[in-house]
N, C-alpha and C. Protein backbone atom coordinates (compact mmCIF):
# COMPACT_ATOMS: atom_id res chain seq x y z
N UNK A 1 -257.76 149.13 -37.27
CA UNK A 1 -257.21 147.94 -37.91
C UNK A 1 -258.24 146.80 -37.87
N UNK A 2 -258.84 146.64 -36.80
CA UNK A 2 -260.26 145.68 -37.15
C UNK A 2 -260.89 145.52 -37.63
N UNK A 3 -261.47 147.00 -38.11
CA UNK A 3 -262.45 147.43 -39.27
C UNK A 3 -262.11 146.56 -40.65
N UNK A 4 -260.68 147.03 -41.10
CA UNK A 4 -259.63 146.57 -42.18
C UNK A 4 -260.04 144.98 -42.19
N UNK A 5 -259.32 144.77 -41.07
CA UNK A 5 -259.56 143.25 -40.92
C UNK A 5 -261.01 142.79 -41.34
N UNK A 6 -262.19 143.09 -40.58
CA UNK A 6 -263.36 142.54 -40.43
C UNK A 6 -263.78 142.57 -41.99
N UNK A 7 -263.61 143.78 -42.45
CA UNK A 7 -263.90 144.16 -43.90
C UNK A 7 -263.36 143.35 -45.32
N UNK A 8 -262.26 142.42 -44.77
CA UNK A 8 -261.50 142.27 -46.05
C UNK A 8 -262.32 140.84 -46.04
N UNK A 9 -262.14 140.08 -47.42
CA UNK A 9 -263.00 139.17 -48.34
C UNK A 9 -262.06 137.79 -47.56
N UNK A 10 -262.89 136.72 -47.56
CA UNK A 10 -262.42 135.31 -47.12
C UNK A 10 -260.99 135.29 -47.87
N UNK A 11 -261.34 135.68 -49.06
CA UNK A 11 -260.10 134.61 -49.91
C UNK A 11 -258.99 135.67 -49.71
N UNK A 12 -258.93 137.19 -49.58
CA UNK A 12 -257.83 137.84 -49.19
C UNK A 12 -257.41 137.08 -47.73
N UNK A 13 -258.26 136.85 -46.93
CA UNK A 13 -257.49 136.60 -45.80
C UNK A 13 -256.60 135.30 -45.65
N UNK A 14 -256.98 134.56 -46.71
CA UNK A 14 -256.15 132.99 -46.68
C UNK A 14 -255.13 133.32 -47.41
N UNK A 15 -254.51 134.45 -47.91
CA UNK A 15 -253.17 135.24 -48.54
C UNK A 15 -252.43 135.55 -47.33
N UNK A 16 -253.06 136.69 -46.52
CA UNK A 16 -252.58 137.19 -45.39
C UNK A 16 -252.20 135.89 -44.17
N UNK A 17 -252.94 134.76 -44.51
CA UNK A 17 -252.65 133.43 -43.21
C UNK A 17 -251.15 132.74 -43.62
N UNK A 18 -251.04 132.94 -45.14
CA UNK A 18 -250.03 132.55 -45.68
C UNK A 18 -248.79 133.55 -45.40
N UNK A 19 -248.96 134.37 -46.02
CA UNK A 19 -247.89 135.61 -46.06
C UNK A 19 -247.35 135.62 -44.18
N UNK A 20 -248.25 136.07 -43.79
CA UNK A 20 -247.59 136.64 -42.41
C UNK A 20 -246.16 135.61 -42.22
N UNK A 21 -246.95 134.37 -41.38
CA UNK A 21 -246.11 133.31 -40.91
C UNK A 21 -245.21 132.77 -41.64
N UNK A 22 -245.44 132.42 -42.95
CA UNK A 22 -244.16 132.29 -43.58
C UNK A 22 -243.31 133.20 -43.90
N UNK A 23 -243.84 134.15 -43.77
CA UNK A 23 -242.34 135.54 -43.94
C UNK A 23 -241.89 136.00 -42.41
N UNK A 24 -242.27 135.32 -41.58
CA UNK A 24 -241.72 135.68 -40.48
C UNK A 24 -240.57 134.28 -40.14
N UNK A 25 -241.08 133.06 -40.71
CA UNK A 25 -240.27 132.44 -40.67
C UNK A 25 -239.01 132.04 -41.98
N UNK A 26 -239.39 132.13 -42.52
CA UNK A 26 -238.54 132.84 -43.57
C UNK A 26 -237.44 134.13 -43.33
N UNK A 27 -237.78 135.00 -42.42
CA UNK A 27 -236.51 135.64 -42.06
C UNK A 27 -235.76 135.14 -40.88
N UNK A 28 -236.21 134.61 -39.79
CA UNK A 28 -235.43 133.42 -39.04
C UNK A 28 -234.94 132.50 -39.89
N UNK A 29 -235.22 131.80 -40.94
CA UNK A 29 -234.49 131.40 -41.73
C UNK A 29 -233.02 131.97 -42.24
N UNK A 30 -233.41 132.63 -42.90
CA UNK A 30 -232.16 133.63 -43.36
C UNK A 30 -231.54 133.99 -42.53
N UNK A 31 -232.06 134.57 -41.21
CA UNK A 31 -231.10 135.04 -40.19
C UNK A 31 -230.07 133.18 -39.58
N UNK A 32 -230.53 132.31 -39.43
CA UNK A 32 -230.14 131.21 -38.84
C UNK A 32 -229.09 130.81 -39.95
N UNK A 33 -229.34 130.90 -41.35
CA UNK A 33 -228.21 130.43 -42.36
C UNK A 33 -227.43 131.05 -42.28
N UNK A 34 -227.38 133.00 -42.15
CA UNK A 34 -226.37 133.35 -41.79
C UNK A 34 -225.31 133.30 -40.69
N UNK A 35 -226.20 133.04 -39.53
CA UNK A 35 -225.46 133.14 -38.03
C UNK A 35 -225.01 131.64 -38.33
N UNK A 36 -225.20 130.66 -39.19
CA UNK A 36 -224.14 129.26 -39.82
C UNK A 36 -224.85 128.43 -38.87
N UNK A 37 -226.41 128.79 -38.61
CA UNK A 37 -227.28 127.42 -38.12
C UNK A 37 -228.26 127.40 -38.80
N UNK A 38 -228.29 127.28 -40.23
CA UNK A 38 -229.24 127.02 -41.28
C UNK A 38 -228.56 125.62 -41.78
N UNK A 39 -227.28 125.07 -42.19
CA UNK A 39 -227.38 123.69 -42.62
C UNK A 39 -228.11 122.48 -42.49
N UNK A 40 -228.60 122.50 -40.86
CA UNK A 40 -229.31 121.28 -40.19
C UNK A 40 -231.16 121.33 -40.80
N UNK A 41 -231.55 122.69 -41.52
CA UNK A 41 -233.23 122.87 -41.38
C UNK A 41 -233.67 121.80 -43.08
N UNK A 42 -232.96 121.69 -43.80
CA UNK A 42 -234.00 120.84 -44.38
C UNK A 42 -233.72 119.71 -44.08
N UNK A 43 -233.13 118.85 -42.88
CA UNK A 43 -233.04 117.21 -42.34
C UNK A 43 -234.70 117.65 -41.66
N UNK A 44 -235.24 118.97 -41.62
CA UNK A 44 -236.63 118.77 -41.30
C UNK A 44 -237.70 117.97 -42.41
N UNK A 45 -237.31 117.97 -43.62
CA UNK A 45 -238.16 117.56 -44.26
C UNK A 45 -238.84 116.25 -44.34
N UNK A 46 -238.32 115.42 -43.64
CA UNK A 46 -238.58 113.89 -43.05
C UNK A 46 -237.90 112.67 -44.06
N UNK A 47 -236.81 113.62 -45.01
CA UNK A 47 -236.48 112.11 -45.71
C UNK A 47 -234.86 112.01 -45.73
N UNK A 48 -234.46 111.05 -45.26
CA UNK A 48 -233.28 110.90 -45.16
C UNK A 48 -232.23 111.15 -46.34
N UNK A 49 -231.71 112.69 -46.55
CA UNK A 49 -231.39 113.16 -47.63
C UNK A 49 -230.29 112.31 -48.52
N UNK A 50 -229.46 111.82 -48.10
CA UNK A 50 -228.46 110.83 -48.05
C UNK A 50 -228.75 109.73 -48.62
N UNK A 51 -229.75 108.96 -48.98
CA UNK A 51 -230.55 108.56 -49.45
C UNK A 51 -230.69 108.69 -51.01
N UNK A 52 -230.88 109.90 -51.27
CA UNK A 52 -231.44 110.44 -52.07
C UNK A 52 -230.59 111.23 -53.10
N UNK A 53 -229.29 111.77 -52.46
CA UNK A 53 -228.24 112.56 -52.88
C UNK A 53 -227.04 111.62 -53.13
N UNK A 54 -226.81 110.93 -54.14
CA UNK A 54 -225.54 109.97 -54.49
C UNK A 54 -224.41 111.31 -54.30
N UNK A 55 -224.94 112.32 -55.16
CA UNK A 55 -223.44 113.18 -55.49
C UNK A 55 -223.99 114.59 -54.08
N UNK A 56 -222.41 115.05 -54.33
CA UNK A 56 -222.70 116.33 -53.22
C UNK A 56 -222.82 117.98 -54.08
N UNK A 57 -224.14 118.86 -53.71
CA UNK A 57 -224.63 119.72 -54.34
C UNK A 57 -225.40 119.28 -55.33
N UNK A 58 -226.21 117.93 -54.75
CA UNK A 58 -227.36 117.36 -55.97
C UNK A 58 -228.29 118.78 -55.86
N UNK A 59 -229.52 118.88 -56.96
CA UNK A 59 -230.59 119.70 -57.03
C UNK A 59 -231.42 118.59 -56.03
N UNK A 60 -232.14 120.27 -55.12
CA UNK A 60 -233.19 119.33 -54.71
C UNK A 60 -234.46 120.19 -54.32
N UNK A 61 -235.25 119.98 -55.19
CA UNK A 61 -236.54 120.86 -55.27
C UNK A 61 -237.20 121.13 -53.77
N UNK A 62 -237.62 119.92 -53.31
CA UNK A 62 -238.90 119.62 -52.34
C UNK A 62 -237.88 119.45 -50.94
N UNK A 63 -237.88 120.64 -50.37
CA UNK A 63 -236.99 121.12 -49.35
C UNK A 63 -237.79 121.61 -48.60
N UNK A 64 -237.63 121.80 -47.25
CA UNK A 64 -238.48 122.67 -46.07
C UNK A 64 -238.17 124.11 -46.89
N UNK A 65 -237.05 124.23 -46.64
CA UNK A 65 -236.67 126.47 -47.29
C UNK A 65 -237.42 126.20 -48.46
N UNK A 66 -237.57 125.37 -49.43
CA UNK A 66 -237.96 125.91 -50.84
C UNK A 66 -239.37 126.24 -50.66
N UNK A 67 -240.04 125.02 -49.85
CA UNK A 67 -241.99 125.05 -49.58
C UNK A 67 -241.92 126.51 -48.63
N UNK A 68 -241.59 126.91 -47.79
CA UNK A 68 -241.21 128.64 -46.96
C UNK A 68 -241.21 129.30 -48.46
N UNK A 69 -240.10 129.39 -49.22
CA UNK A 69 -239.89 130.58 -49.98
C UNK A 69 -241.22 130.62 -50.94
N UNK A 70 -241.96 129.14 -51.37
CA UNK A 70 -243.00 128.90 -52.30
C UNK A 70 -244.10 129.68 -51.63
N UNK A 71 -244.30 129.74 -50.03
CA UNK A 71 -244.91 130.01 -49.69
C UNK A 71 -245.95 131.49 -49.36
N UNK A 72 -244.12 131.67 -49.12
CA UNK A 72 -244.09 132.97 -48.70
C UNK A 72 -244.43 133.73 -49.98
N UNK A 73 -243.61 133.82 -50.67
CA UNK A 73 -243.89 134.48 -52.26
C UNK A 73 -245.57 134.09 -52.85
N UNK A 74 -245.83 132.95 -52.63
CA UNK A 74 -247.60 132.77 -52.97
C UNK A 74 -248.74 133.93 -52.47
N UNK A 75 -248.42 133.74 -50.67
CA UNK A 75 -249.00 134.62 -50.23
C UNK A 75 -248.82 136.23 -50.65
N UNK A 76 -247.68 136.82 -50.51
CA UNK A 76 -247.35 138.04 -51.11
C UNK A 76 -248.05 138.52 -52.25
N UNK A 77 -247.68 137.41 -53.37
CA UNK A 77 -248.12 137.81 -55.04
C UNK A 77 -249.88 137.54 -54.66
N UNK A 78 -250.04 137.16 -53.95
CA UNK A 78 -251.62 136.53 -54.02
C UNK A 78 -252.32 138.16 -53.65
N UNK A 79 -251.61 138.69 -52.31
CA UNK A 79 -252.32 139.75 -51.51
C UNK A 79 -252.20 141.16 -53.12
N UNK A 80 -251.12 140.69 -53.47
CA UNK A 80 -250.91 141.93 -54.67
C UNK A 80 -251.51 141.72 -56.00
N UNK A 81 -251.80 140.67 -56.11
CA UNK A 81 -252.80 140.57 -57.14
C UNK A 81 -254.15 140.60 -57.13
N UNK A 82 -254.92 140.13 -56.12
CA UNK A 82 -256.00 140.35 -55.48
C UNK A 82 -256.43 142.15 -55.39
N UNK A 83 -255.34 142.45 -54.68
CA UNK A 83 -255.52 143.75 -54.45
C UNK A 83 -255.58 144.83 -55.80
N UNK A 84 -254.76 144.19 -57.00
CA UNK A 84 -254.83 145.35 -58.37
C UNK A 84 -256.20 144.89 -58.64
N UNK A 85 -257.20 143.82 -58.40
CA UNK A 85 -258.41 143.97 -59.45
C UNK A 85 -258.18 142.50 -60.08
N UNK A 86 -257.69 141.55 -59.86
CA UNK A 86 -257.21 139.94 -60.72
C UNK A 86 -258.59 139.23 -60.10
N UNK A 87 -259.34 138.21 -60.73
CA UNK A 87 -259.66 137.56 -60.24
C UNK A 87 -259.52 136.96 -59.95
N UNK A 88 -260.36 135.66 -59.06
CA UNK A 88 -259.88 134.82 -58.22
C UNK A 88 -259.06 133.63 -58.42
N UNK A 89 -259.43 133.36 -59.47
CA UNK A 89 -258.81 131.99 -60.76
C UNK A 89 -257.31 132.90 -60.84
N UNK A 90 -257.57 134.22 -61.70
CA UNK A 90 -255.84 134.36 -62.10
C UNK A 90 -255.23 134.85 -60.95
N UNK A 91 -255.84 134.97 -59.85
CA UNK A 91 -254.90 135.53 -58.27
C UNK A 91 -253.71 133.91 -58.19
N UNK A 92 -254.88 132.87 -57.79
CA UNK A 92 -254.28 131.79 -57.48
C UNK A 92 -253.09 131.18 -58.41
N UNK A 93 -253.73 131.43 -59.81
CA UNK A 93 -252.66 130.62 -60.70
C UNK A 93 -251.59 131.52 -60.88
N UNK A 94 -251.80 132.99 -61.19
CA UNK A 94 -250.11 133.88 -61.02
C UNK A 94 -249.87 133.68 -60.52
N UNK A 95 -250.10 133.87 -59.16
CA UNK A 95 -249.35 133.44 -57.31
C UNK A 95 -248.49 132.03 -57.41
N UNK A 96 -249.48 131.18 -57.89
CA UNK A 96 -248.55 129.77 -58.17
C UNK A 96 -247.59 129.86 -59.07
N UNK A 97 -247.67 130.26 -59.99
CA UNK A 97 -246.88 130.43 -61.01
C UNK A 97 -245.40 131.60 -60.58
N UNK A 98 -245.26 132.29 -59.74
CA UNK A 98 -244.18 132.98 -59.45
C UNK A 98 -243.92 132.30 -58.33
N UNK A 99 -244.80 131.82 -57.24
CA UNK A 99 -244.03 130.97 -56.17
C UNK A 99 -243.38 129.80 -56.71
N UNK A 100 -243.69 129.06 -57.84
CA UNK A 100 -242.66 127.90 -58.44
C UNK A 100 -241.68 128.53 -59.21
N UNK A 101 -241.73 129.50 -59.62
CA UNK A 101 -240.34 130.17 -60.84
C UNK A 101 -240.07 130.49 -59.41
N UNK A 102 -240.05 131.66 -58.59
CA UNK A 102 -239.10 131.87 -57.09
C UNK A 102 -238.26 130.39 -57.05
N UNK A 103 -239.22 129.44 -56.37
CA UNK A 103 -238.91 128.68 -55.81
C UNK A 103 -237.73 127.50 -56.66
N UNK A 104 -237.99 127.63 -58.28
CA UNK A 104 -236.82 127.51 -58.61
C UNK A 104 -235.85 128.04 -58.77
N UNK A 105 -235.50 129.58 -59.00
CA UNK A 105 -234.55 129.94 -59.18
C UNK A 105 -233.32 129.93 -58.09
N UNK A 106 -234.11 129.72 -56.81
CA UNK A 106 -233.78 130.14 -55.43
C UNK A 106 -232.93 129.10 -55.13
N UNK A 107 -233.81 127.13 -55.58
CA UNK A 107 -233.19 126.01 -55.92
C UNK A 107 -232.11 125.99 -56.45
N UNK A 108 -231.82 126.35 -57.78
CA UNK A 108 -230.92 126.85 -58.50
C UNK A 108 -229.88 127.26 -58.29
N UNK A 109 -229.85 128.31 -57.67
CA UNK A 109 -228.52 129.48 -56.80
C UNK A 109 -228.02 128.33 -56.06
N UNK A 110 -228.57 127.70 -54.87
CA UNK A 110 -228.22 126.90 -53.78
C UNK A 110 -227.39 125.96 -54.64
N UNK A 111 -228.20 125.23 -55.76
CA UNK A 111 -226.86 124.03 -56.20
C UNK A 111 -226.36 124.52 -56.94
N UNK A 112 -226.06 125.52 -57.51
CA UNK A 112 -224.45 126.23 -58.26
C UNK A 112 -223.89 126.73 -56.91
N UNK A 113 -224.48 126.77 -55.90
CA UNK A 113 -223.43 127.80 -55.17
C UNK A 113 -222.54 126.21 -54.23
N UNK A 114 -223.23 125.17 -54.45
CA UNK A 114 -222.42 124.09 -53.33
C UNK A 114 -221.76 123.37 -54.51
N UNK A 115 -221.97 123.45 -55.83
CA UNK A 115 -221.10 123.15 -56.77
C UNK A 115 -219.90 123.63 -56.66
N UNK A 116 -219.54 124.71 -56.39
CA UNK A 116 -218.73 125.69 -56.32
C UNK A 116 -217.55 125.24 -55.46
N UNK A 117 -218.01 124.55 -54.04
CA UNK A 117 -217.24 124.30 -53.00
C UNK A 117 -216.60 123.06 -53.36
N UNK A 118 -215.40 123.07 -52.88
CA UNK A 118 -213.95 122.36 -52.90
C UNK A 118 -213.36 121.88 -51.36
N UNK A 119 -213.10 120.59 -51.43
CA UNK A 119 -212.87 119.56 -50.55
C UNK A 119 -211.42 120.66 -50.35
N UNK A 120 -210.32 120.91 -51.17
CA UNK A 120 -209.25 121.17 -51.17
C UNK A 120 -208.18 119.66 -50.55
N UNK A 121 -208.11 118.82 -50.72
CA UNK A 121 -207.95 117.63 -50.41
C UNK A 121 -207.19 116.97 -51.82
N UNK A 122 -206.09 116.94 -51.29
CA UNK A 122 -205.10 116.30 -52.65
C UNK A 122 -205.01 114.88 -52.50
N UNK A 123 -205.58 114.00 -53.54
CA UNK A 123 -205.05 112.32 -53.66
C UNK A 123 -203.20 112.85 -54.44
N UNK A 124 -202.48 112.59 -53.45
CA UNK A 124 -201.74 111.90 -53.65
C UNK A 124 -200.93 111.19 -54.82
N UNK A 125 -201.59 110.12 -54.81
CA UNK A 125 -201.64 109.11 -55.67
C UNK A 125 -202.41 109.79 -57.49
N UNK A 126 -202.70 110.66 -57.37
CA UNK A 126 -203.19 111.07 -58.38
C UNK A 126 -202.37 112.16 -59.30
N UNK A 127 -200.95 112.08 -58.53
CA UNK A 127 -199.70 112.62 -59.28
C UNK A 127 -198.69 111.98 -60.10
N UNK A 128 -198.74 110.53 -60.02
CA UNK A 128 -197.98 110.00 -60.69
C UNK A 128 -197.99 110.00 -61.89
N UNK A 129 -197.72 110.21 -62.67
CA UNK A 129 -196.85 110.48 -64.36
C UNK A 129 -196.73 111.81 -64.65
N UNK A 130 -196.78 112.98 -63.46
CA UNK A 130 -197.13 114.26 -63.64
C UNK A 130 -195.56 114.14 -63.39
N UNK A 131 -194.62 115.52 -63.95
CA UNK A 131 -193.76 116.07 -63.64
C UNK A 131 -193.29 117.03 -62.40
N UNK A 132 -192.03 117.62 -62.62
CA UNK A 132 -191.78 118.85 -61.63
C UNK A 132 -189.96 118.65 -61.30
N UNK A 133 -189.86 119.43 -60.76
CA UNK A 133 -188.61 120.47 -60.74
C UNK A 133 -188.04 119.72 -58.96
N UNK A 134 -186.73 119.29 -59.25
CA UNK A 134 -186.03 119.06 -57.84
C UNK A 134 -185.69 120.31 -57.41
N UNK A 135 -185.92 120.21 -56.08
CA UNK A 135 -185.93 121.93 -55.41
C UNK A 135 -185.01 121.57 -54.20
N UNK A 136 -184.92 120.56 -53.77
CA UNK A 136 -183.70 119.84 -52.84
C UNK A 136 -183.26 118.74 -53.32
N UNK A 137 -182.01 118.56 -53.62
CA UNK A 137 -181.23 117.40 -53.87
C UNK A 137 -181.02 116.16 -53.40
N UNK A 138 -181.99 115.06 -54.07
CA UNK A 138 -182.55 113.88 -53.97
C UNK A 138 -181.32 113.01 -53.67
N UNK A 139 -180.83 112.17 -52.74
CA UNK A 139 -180.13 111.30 -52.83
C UNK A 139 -179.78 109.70 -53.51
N UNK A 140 -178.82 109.46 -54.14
CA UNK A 140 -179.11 108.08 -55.20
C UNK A 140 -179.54 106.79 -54.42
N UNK A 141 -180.54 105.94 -54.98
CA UNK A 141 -180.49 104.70 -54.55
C UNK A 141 -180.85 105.10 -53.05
N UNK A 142 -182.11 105.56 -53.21
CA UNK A 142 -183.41 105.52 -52.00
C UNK A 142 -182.29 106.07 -50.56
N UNK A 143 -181.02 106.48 -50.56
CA UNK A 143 -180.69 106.46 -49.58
C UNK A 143 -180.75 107.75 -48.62
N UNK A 144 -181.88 108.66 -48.96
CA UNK A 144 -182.55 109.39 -48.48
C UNK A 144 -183.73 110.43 -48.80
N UNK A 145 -184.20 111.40 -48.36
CA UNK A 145 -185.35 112.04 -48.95
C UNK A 145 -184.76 113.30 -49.40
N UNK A 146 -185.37 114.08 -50.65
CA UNK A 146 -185.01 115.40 -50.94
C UNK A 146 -186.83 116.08 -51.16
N UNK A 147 -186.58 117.41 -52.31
CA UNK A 147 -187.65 117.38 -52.15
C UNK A 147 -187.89 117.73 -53.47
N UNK A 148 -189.17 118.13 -54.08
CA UNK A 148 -189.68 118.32 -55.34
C UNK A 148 -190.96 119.03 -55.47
N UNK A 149 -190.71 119.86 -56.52
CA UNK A 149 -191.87 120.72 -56.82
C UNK A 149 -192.71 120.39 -57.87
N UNK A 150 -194.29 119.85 -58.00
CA UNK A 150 -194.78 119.56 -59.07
C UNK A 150 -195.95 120.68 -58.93
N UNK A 151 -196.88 120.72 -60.04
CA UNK A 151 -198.58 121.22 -60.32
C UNK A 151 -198.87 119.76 -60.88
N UNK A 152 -200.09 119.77 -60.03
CA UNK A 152 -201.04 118.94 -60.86
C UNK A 152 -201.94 119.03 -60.12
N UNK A 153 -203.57 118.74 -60.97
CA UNK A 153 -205.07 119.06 -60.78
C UNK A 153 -204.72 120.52 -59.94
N UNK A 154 -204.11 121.46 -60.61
CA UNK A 154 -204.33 122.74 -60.48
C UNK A 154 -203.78 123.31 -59.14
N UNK A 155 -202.57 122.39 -58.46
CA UNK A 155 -202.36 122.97 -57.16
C UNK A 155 -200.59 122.32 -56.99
N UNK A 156 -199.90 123.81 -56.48
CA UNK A 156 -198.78 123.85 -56.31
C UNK A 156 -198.80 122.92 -55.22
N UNK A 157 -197.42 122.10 -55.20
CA UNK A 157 -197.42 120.85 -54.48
C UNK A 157 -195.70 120.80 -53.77
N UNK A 158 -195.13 121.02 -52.83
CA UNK A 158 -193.99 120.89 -52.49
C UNK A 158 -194.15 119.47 -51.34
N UNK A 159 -193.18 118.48 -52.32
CA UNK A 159 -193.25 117.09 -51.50
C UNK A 159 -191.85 116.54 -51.43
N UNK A 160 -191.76 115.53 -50.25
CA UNK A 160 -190.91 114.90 -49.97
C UNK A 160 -190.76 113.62 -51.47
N UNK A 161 -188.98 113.50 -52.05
CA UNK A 161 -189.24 112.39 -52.50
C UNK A 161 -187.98 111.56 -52.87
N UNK A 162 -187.78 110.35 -52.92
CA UNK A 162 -186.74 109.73 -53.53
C UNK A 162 -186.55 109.15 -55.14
N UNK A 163 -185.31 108.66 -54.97
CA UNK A 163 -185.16 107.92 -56.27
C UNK A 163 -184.81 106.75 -56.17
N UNK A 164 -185.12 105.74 -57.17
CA UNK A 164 -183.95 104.43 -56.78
C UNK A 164 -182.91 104.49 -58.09
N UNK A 165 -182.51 105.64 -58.60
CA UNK A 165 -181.73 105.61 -59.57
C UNK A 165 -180.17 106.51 -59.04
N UNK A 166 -179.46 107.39 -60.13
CA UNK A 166 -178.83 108.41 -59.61
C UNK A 166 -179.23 109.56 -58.96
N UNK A 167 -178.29 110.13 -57.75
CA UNK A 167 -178.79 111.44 -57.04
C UNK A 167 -179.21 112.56 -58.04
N UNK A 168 -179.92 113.14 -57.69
CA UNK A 168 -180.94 114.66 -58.78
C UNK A 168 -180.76 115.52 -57.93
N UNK A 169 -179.85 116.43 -59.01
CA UNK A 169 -179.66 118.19 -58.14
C UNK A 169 -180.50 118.62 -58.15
N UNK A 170 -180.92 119.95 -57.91
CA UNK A 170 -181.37 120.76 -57.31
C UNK A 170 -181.32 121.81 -59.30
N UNK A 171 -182.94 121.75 -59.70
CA UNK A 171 -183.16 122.37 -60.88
C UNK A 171 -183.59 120.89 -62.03
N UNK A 172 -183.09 119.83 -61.89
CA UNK A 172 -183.68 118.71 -62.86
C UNK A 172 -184.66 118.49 -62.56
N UNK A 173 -185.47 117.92 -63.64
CA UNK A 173 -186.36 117.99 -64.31
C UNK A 173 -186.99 116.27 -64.14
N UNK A 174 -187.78 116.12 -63.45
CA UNK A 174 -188.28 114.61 -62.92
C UNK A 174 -189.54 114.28 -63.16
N UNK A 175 -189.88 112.86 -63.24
CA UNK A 175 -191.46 112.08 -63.40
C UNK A 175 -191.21 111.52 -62.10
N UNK A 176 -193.19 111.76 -62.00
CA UNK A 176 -193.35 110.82 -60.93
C UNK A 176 -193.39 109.98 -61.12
N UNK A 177 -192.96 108.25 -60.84
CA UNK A 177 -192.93 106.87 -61.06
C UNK A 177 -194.39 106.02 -60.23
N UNK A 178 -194.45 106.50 -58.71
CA UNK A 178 -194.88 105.98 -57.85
C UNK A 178 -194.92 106.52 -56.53
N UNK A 179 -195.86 106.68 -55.39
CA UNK A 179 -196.06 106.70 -54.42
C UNK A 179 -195.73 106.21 -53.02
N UNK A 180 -195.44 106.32 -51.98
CA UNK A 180 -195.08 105.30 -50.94
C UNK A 180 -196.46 105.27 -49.80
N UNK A 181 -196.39 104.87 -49.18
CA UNK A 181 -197.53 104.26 -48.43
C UNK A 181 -196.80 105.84 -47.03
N UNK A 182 -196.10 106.65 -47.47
CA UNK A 182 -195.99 107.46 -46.05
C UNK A 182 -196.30 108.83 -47.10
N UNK A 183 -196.62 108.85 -48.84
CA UNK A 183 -196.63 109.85 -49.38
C UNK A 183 -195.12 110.24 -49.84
N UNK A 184 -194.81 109.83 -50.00
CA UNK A 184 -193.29 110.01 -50.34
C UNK A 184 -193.34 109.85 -52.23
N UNK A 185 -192.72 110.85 -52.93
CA UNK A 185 -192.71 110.32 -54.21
C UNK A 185 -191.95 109.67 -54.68
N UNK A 186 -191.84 108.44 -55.60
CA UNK A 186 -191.13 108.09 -55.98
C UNK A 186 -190.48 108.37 -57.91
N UNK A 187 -189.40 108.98 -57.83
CA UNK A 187 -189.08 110.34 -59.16
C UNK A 187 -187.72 109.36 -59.96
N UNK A 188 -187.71 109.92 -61.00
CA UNK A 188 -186.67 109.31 -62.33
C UNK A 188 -186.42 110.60 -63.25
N UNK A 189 -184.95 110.41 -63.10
CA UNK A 189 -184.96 111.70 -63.95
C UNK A 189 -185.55 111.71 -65.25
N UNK A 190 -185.97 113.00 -66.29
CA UNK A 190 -186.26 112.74 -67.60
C UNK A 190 -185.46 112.78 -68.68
């Protein structure tokens, strides 16, 4: 293996300085995102992401993992292009050229895949003029709670609610009016 070594050309070996270490850290990578201690590694990158990210699942190119995956993939394509016979000009610029397509696509996946994720967190307040079905029999004139079944923004909702009108059986057909400060709806028949 020394021989190998001693034998191979300067510029192969600045492939191999690349490749090794970043693909070794690059699979501690992957292994750490899976074992669910990969969230904290690009606050390595030194810029206060928060900052920078108004919305959540912004794109963000210039990441610690993305410069690893740029890296890693540089070195790789570099040792394999070198090695078919490329010269030195098109070693470097293919190599670059698939470590930035990698390195975006890889970008890419990451913000469709945190696009994806859902607070699951209902406003409330963001039901009123929506309908739904009395499912317990509301008492007249606020003088107690029943209950009510609505959908809205895509999620079955069983809530506490009153009226300040006449009592609502059980099967009518109600608007939401208003909210109470404990979540309570406030309903009118239709």
């Amino acid at each position: 293996m020394n021989d190998w070594w001693n034998t191979m050309p300067v510029f192969e070996k600045v492939f191999w300085f690349m490749a090794i270490p970043f693909s070794v850290v690059f699979i501690v990578q992957t292994i750490a995102t899976f074992a669910g201690l990969g969230d904290n590694m690009d606050d390595a990158d030194g810029f206060d992401n928060n900052e920078f990210d108004t919305l959540e699942g912004t794109f963000r190119l210039f990441t610690v993992k993305n410069f690893i995956i740029f890296f890693t993939v540089f070195g790789w394509s570099g040792i394999t292009l070198y090695n078919s016979g490329a010269n030195q000009f098109v070693t470097v610029l293919v190599s670059a050229l698939i470590g930035i397509i990698v390195m975006l696509v890889i970008a890419g996946l990451f913000y469709f895949i945190t696009r994806l994720a859902e607070s699951g967190n209902i406003d409330i307040k963001q039901a009123v003029g929506s309908t739904g079905q009395v499912y317990i029999p509301i008492p007249a004139n606020q003088k107690g709670k029943g209950k009510i079944h609505v959908t809205f923004k895509g999620s079955f909702l069983e809530a506490d609610a009153v009226t300040k009108g006449k009592a609502l059986q059980t099967g009518e057909s109600v608007k939401i009016v208003e909210t109470t400060a404990n979540n309570i709806f406030i309903v009118e028949k239709i």
